[in-house]
C-alpha atoms as a PDB file:
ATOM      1  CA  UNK A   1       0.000   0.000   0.000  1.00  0.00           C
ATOM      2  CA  UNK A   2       1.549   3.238  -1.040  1.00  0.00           C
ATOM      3  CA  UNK A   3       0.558   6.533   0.705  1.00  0.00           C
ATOM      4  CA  UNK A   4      -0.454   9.234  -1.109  1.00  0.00           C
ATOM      5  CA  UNK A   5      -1.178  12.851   0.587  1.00  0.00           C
ATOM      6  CA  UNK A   6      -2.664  15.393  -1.650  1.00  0.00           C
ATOM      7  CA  UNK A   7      -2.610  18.659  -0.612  1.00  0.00           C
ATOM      8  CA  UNK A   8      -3.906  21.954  -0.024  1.00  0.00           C
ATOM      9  CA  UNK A   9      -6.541  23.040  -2.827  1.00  0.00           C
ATOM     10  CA  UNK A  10     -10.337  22.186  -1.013  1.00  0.00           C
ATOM     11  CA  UNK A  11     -12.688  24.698  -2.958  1.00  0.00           C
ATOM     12  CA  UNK A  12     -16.283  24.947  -4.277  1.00  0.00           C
ATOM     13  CA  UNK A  13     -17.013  25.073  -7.865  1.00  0.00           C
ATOM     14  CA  UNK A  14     -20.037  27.644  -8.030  1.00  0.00           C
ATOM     15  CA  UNK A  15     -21.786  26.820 -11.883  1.00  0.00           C
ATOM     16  CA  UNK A  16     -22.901  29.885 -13.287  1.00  0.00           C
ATOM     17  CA  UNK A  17     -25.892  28.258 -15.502  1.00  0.00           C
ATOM     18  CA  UNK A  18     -26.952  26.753 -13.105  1.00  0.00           C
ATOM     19  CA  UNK A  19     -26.192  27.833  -9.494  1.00  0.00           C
ATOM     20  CA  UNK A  20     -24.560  24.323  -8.823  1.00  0.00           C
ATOM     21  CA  UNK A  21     -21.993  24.006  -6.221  1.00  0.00           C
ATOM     22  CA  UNK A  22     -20.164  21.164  -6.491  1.00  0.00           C
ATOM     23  CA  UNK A  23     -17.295  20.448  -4.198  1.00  0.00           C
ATOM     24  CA  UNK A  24     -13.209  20.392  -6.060  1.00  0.00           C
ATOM     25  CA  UNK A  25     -10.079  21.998  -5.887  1.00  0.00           C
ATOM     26  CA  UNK A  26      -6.783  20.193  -7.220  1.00  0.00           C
ATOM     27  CA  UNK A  27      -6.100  18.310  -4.198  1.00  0.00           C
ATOM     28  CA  UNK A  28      -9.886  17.272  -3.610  1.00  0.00           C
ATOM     29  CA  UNK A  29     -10.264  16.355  -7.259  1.00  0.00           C
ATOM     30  CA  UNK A  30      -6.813  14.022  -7.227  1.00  0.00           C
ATOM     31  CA  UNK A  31      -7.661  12.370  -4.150  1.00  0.00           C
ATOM     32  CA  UNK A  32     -11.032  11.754  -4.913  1.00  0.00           C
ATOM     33  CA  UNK A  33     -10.257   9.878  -8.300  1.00  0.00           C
ATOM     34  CA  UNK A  34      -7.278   8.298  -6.930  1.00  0.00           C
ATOM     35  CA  UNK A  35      -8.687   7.126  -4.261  1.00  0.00           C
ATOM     36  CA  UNK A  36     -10.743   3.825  -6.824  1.00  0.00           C
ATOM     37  CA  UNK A  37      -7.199   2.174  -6.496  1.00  0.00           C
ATOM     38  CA  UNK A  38      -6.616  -0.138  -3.958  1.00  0.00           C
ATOM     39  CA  UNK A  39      -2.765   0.205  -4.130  1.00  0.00           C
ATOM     40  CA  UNK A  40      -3.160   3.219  -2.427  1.00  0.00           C
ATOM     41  CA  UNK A  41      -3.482   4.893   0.704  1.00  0.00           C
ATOM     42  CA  UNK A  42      -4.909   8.502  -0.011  1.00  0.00           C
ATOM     43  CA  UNK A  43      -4.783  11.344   2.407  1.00  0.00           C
ATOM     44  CA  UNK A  44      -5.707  15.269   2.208  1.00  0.00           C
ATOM     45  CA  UNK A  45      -4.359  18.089   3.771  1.00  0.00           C
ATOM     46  CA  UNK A  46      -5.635  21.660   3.702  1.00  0.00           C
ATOM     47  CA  UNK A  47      -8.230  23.796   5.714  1.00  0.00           C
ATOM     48  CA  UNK A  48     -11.830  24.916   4.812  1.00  0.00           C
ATOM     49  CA  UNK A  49     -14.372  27.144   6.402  1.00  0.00           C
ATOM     50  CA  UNK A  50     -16.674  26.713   9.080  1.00  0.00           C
ATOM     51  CA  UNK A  51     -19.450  27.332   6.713  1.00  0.00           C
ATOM     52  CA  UNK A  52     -21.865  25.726   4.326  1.00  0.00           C
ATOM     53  CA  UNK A  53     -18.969  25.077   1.360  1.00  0.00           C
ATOM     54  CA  UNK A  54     -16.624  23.083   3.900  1.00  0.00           C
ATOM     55  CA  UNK A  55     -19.298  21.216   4.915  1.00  0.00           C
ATOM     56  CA  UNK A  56     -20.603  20.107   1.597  1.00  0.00           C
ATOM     57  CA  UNK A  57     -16.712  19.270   1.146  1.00  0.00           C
ATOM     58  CA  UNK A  58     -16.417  17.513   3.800  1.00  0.00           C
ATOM     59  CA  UNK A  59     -19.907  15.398   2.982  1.00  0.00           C
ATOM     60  CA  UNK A  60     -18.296  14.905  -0.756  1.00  0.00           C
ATOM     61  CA  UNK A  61     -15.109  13.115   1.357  1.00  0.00           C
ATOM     62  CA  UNK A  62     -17.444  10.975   3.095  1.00  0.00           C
ATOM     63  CA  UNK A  63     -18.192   8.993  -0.224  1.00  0.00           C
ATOM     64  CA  UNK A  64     -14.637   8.196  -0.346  1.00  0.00           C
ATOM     65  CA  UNK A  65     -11.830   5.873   1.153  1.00  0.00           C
ATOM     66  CA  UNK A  66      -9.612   9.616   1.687  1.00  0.00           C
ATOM     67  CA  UNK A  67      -8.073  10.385   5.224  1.00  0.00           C
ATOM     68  CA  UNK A  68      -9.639  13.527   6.124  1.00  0.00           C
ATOM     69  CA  UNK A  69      -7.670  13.886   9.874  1.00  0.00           C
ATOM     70  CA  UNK A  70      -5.674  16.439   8.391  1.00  0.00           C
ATOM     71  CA  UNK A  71      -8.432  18.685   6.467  1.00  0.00           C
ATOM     72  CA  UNK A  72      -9.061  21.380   9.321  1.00  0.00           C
ATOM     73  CA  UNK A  73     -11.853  23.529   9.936  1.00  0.00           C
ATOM     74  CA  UNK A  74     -10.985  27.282  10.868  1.00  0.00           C
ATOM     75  CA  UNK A  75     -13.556  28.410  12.994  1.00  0.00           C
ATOM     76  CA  UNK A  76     -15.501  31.219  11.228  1.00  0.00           C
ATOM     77  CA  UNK A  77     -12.921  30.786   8.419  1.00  0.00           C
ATOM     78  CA  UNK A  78     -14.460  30.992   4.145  1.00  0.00           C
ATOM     79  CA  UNK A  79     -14.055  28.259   1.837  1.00  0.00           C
ATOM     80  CA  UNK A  80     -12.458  28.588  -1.139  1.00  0.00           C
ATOM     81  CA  UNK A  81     -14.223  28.945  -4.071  1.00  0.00           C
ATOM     82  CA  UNK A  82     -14.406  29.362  -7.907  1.00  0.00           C
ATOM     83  CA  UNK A  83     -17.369  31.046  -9.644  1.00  0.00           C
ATOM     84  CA  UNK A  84     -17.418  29.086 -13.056  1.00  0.00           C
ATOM     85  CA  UNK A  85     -18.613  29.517 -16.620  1.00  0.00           C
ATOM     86  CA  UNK A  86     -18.898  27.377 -19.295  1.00  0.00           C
ATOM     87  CA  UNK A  87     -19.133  27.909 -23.169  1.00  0.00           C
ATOM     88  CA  UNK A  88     -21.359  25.895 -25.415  1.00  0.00           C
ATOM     89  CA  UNK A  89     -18.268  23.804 -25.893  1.00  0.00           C
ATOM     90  CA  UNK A  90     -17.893  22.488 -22.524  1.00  0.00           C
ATOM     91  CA  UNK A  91     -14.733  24.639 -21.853  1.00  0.00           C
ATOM     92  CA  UNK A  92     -14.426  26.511 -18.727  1.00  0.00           C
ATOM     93  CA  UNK A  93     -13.436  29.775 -17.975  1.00  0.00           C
ATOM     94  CA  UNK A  94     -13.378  32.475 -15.227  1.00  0.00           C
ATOM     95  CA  UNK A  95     -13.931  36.350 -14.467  1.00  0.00           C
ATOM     96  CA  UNK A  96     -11.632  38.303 -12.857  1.00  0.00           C
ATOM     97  CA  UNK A  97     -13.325  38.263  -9.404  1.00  0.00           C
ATOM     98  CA  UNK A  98     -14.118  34.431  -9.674  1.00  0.00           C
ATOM     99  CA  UNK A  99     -11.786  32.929  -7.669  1.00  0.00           C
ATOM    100  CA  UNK A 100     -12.353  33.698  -3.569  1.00  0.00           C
ATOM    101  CA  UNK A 101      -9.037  32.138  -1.806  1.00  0.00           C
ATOM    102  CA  UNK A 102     -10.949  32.007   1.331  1.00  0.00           C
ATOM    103  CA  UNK A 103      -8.812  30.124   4.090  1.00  0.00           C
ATOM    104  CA  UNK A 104      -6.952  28.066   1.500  1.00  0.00           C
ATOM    105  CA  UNK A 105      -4.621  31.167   0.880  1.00  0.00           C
ATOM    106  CA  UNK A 106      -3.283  31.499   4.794  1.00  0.00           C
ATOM    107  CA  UNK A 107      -2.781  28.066   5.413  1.00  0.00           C
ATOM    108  CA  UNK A 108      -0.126  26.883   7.292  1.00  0.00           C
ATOM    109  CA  UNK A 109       1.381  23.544   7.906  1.00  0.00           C
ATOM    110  CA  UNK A 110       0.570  22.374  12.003  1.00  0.00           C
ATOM    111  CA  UNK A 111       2.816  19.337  13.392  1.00  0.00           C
ATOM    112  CA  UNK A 112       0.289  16.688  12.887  1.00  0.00           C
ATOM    113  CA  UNK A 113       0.280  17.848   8.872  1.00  0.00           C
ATOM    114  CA  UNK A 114       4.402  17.726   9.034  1.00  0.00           C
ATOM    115  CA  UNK A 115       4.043  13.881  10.509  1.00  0.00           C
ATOM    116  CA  UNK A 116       1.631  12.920   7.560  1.00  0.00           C
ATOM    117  CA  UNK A 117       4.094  14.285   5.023  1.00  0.00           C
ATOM    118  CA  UNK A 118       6.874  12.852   6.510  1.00  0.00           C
ATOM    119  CA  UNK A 119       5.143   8.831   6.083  1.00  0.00           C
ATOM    120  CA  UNK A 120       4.199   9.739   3.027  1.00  0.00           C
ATOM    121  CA  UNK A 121       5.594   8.254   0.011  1.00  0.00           C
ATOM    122  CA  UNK A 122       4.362  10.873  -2.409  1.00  0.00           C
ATOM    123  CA  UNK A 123       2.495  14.339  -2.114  1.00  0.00           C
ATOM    124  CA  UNK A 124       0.406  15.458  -5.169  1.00  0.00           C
ATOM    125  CA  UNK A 125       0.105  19.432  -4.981  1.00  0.00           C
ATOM    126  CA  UNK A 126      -0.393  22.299  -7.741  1.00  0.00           C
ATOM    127  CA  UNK A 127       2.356  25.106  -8.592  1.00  0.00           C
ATOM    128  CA  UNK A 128       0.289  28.098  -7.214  1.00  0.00           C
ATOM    129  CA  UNK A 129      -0.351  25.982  -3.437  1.00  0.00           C
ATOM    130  CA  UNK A 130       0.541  29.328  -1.106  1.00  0.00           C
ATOM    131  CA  UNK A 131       2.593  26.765   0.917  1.00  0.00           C
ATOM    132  CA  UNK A 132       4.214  25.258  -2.407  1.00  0.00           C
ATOM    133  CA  UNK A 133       7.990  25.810  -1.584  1.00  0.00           C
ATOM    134  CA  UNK A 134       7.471  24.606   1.837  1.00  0.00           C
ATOM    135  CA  UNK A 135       6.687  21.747   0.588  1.00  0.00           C
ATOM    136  CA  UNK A 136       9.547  21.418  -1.308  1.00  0.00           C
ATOM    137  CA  UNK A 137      11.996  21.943   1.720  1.00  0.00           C
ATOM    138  CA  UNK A 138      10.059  19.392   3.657  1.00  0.00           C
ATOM    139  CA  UNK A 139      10.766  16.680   0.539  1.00  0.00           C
ATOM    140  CA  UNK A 140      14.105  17.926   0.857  1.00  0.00           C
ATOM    141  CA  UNK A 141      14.379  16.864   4.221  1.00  0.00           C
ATOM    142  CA  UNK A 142      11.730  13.720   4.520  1.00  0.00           C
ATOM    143  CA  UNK A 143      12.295  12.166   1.458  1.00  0.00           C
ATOM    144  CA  UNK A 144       9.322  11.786  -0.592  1.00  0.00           C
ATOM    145  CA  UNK A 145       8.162  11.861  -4.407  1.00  0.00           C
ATOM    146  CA  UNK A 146       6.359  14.751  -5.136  1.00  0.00           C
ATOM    147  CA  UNK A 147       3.814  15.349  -8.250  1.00  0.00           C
ATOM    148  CA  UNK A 148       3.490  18.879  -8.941  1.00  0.00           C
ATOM    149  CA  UNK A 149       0.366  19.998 -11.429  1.00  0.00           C
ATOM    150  CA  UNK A 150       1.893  23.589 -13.295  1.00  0.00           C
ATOM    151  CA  UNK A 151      -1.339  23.932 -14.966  1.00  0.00           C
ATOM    152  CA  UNK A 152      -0.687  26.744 -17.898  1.00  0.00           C
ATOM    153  CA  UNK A 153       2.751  28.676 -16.058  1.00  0.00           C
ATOM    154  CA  UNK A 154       5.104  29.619 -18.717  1.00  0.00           C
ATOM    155  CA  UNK A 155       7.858  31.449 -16.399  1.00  0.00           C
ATOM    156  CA  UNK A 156       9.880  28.474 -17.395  1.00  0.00           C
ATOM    157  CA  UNK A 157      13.355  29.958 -16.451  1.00  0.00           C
ATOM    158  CA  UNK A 158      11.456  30.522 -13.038  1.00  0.00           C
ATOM    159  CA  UNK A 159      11.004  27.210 -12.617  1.00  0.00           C
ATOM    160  CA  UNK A 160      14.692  25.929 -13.239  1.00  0.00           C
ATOM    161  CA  UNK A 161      15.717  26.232  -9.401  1.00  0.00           C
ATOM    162  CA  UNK A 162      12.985  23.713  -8.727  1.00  0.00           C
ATOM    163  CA  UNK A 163      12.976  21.198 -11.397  1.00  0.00           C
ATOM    164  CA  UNK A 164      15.534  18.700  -9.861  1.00  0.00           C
ATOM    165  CA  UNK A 165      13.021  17.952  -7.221  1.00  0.00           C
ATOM    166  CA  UNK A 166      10.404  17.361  -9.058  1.00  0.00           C
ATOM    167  CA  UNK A 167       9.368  13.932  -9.871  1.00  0.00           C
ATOM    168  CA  UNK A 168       6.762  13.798 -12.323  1.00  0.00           C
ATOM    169  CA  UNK A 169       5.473  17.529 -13.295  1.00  0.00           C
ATOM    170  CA  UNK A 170       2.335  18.187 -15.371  1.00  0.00           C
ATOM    171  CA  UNK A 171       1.877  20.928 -17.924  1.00  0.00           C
ATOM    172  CA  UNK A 172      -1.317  21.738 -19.675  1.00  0.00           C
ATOM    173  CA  UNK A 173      -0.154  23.413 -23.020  1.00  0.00           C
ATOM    174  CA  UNK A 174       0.260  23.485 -26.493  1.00  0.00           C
ATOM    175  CA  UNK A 175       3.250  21.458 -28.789  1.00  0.00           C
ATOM    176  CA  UNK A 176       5.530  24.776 -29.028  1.00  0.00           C
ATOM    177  CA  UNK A 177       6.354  23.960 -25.129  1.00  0.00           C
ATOM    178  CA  UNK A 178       7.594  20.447 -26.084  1.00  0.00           C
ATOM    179  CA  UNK A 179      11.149  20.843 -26.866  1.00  0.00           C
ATOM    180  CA  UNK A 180      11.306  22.814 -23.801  1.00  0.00           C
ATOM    181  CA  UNK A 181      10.050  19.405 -21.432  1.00  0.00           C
ATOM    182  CA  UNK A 182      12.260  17.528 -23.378  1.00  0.00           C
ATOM    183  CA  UNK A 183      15.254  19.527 -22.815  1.00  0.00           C
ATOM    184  CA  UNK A 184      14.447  18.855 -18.757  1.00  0.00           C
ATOM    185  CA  UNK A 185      13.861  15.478 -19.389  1.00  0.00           C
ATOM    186  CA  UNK A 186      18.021  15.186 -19.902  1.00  0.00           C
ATOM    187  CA  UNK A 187      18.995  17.191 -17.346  1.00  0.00           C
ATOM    188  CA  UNK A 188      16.534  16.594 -14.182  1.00  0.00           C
ATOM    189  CA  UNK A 189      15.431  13.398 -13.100  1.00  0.00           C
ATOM    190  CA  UNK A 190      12.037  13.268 -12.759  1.00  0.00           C
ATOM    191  CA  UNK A 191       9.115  12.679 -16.055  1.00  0.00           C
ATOM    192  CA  UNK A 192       7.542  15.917 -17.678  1.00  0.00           C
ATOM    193  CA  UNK A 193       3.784  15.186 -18.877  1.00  0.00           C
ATOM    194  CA  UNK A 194       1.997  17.490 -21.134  1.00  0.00           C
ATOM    195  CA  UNK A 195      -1.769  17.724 -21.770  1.00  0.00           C
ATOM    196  CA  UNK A 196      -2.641  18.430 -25.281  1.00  0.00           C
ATOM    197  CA  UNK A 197      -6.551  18.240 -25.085  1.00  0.00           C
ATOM    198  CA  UNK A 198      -8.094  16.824 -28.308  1.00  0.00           C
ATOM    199  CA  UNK A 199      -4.135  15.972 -29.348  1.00  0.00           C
ATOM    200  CA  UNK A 200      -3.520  13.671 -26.367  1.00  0.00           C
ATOM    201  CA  UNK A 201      -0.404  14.012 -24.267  1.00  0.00           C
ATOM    202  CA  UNK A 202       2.993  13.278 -24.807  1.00  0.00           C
ATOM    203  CA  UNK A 203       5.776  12.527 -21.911  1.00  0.00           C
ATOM    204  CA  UNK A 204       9.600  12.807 -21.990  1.00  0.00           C
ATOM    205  CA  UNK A 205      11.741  11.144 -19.491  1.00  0.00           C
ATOM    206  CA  UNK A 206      15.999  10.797 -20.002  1.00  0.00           C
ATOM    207  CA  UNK A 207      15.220  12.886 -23.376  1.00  0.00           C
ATOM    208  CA  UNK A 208      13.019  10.158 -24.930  1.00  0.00           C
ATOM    209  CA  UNK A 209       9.849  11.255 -26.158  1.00  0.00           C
ATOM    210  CA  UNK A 210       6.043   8.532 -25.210  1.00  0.00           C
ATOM    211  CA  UNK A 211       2.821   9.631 -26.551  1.00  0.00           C
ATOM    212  CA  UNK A 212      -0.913   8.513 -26.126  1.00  0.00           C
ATOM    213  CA  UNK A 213      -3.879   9.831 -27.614  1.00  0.00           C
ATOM    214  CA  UNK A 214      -6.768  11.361 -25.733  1.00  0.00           C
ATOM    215  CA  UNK A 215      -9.861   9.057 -24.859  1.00  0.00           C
ATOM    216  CA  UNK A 216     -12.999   9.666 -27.274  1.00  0.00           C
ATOM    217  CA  UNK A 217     -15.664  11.317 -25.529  1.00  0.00           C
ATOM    218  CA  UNK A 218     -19.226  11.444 -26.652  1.00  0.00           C
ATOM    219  CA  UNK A 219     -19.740  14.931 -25.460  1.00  0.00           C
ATOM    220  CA  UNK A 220     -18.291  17.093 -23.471  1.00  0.00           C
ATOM    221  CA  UNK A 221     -19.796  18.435 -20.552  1.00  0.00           C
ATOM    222  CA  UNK A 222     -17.192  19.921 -18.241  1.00  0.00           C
ATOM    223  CA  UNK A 223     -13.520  20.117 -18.134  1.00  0.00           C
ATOM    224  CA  UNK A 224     -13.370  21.231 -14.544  1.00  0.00           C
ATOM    225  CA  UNK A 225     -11.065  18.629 -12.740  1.00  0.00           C
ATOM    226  CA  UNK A 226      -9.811  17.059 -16.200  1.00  0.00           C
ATOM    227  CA  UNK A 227      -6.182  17.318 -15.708  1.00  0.00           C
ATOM    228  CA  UNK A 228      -6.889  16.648 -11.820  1.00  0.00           C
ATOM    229  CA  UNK A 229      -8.092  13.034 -12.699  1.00  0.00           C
ATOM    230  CA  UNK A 230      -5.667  12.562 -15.476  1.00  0.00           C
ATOM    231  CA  UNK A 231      -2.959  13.129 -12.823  1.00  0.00           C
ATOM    232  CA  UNK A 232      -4.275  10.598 -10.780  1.00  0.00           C
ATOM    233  CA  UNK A 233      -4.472   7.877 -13.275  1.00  0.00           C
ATOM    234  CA  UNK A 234      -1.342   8.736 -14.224  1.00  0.00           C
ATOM    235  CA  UNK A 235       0.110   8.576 -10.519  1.00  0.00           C
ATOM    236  CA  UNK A 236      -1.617   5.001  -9.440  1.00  0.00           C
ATOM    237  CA  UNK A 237      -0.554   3.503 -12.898  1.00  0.00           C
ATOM    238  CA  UNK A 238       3.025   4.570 -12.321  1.00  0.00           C
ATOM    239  CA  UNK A 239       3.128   4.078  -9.069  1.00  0.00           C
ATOM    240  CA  UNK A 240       1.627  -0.032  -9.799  1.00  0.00           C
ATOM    241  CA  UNK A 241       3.591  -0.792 -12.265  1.00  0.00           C
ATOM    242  CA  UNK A 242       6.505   1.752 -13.394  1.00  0.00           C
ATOM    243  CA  UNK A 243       5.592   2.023 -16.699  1.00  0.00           C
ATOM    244  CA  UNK A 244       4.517   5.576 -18.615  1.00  0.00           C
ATOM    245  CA  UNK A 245       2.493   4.888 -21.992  1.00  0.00           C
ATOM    246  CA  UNK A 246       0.102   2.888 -19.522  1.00  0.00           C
ATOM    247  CA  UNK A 247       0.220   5.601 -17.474  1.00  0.00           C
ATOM    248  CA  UNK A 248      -0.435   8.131 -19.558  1.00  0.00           C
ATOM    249  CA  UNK A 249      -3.656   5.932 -20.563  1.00  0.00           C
ATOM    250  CA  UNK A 250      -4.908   5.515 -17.807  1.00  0.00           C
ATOM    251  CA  UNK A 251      -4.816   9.338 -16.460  1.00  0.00           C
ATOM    252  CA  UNK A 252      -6.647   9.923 -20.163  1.00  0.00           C
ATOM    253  CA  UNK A 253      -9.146   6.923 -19.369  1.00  0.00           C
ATOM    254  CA  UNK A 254      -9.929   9.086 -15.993  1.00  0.00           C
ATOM    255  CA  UNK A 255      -9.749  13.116 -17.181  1.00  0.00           C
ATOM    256  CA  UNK A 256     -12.563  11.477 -20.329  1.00  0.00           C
ATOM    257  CA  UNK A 257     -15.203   9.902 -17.506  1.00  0.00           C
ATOM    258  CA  UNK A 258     -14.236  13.160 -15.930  1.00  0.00           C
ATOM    259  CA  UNK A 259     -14.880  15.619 -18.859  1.00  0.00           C
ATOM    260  CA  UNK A 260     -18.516  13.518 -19.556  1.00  0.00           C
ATOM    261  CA  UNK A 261     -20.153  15.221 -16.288  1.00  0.00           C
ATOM    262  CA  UNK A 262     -20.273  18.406 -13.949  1.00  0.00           C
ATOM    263  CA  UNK A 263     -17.460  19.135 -11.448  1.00  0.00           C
ATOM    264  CA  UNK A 264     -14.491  17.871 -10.825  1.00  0.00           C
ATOM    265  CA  UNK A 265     -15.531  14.353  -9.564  1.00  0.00           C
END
């Protein structure tokens, strides 16, 4: 049994069509469609409000075999949450004022969260995490893999001071960013994934080059929480069996159940 921490994104997803709330957030959305493999242990980490979104996050959790002793309520504290729009398409996008950070943006690691990273064997987080290079002096020190979703960041000479301790770190982009990932594929360690939508994804790792296509999908409803389950597949297949073009289709197997409904998971 491998265990997994996923931490500290816990938000609502507020549907503008609709008025839907449905519970997500990176770290939510991973653990949640992680959490169907039995080879894995999967725990959260992160804080919500003491208000009507935590507590439909915290009923979401309930329907799933995630740790939750490390999600903490801050007493009168706001959830985090994300007003979202859709086009016809499926496609989501956001205003300006759409995205309330709530208590997600002052969190701050307690001893009890420390001692769950430190028996962890791998922590899924996302780029922008307020807590994200705390993180990675705690791997430094403890030891584990980390999985690190970049989403659309382009600062790529930002990144290079971080890139050798990153194991396996997930773009969403476009093909001009390729020759970039492979370049860090030769001189870091770990294996750089990006998500081409329609086109797939492709992987480099040592400077070779694996593809696999992207999963047909009847139609598309939502892509809120696609490359959050296409992580996940990715992680439990690679952390079964080692191997990245099964990897890669399983995370696409995942973000195309994912992209058939509403919300993340």
């Amino acid at each position: 049994m491998v265990k997994v921490t996923a931490m500290t994104c816990l938000c609502v997803d507020v549907f503008d069509r609709t008025g839907e709330i449905r519970p997500g957030g990176e770290a939510l959305n991973f653990a949640a469609a992680a959490s169907r493999y039995g080879h894995m242990q999967l725990h959260l980490i992160g804080g919500i409000g003491e208000d009507a979104y935590g507590r439909s996050i915290l009923d979401a959790i309930k329907g799933f075999p995630v740790n939750i002793d490390c999600v903490h309520v801050i007493p009168e504290g706001k959830t985090a949450s994300n007003y979202t729009y859709l086009t016809e398409k499926g496609d989501r996008y956001y205003l300006e004022d759409s995205w309330q950070e709530g208590v997600y943006g002052s969190f701050q690691l307690s001893e009890i969260d420390r001692k769950k990273m430190r028996e962890s064997q791998l922590i899924h987080t996302n780029f922008t995490c307020p807590i994200f290079f705390e993180i990675i002096e705690l791997k430094k020190e403890y030891g584990f893999q980390i999985s690190v979703d970049f989403d659309k960041e382009r600062d790529f000479r930002g990144l290079e001071k971080i890139l050798p301790f990153i194991d396996y770190f997930f773009i969403s982009g476009e093909e001009k960013i390729l020759p970039e990932l492979r370049q860090w594929s030769i001189n870091y360690q770990g294996i750089f994934v990006a998500t081409l939508a329609e086109k797939g994804s492709i992987a480099f790792r040592g400077g070779k080059e694996y593809q696999a296509p992207a999963m047909e999908v009847t139609e598309v409803i939502d892509t809120t929480g696609c490359g959050d389950s296409y992580q996940a597949g990715f992680i439990s297949s690679m952390l079964m069996n080692g191997e990245i073009v099964p990897a890669m289709e399983e995370g696409s197997k995942l973000a195309a159940e994912t992209l058939s409904h509403i919300g993340g998971f």
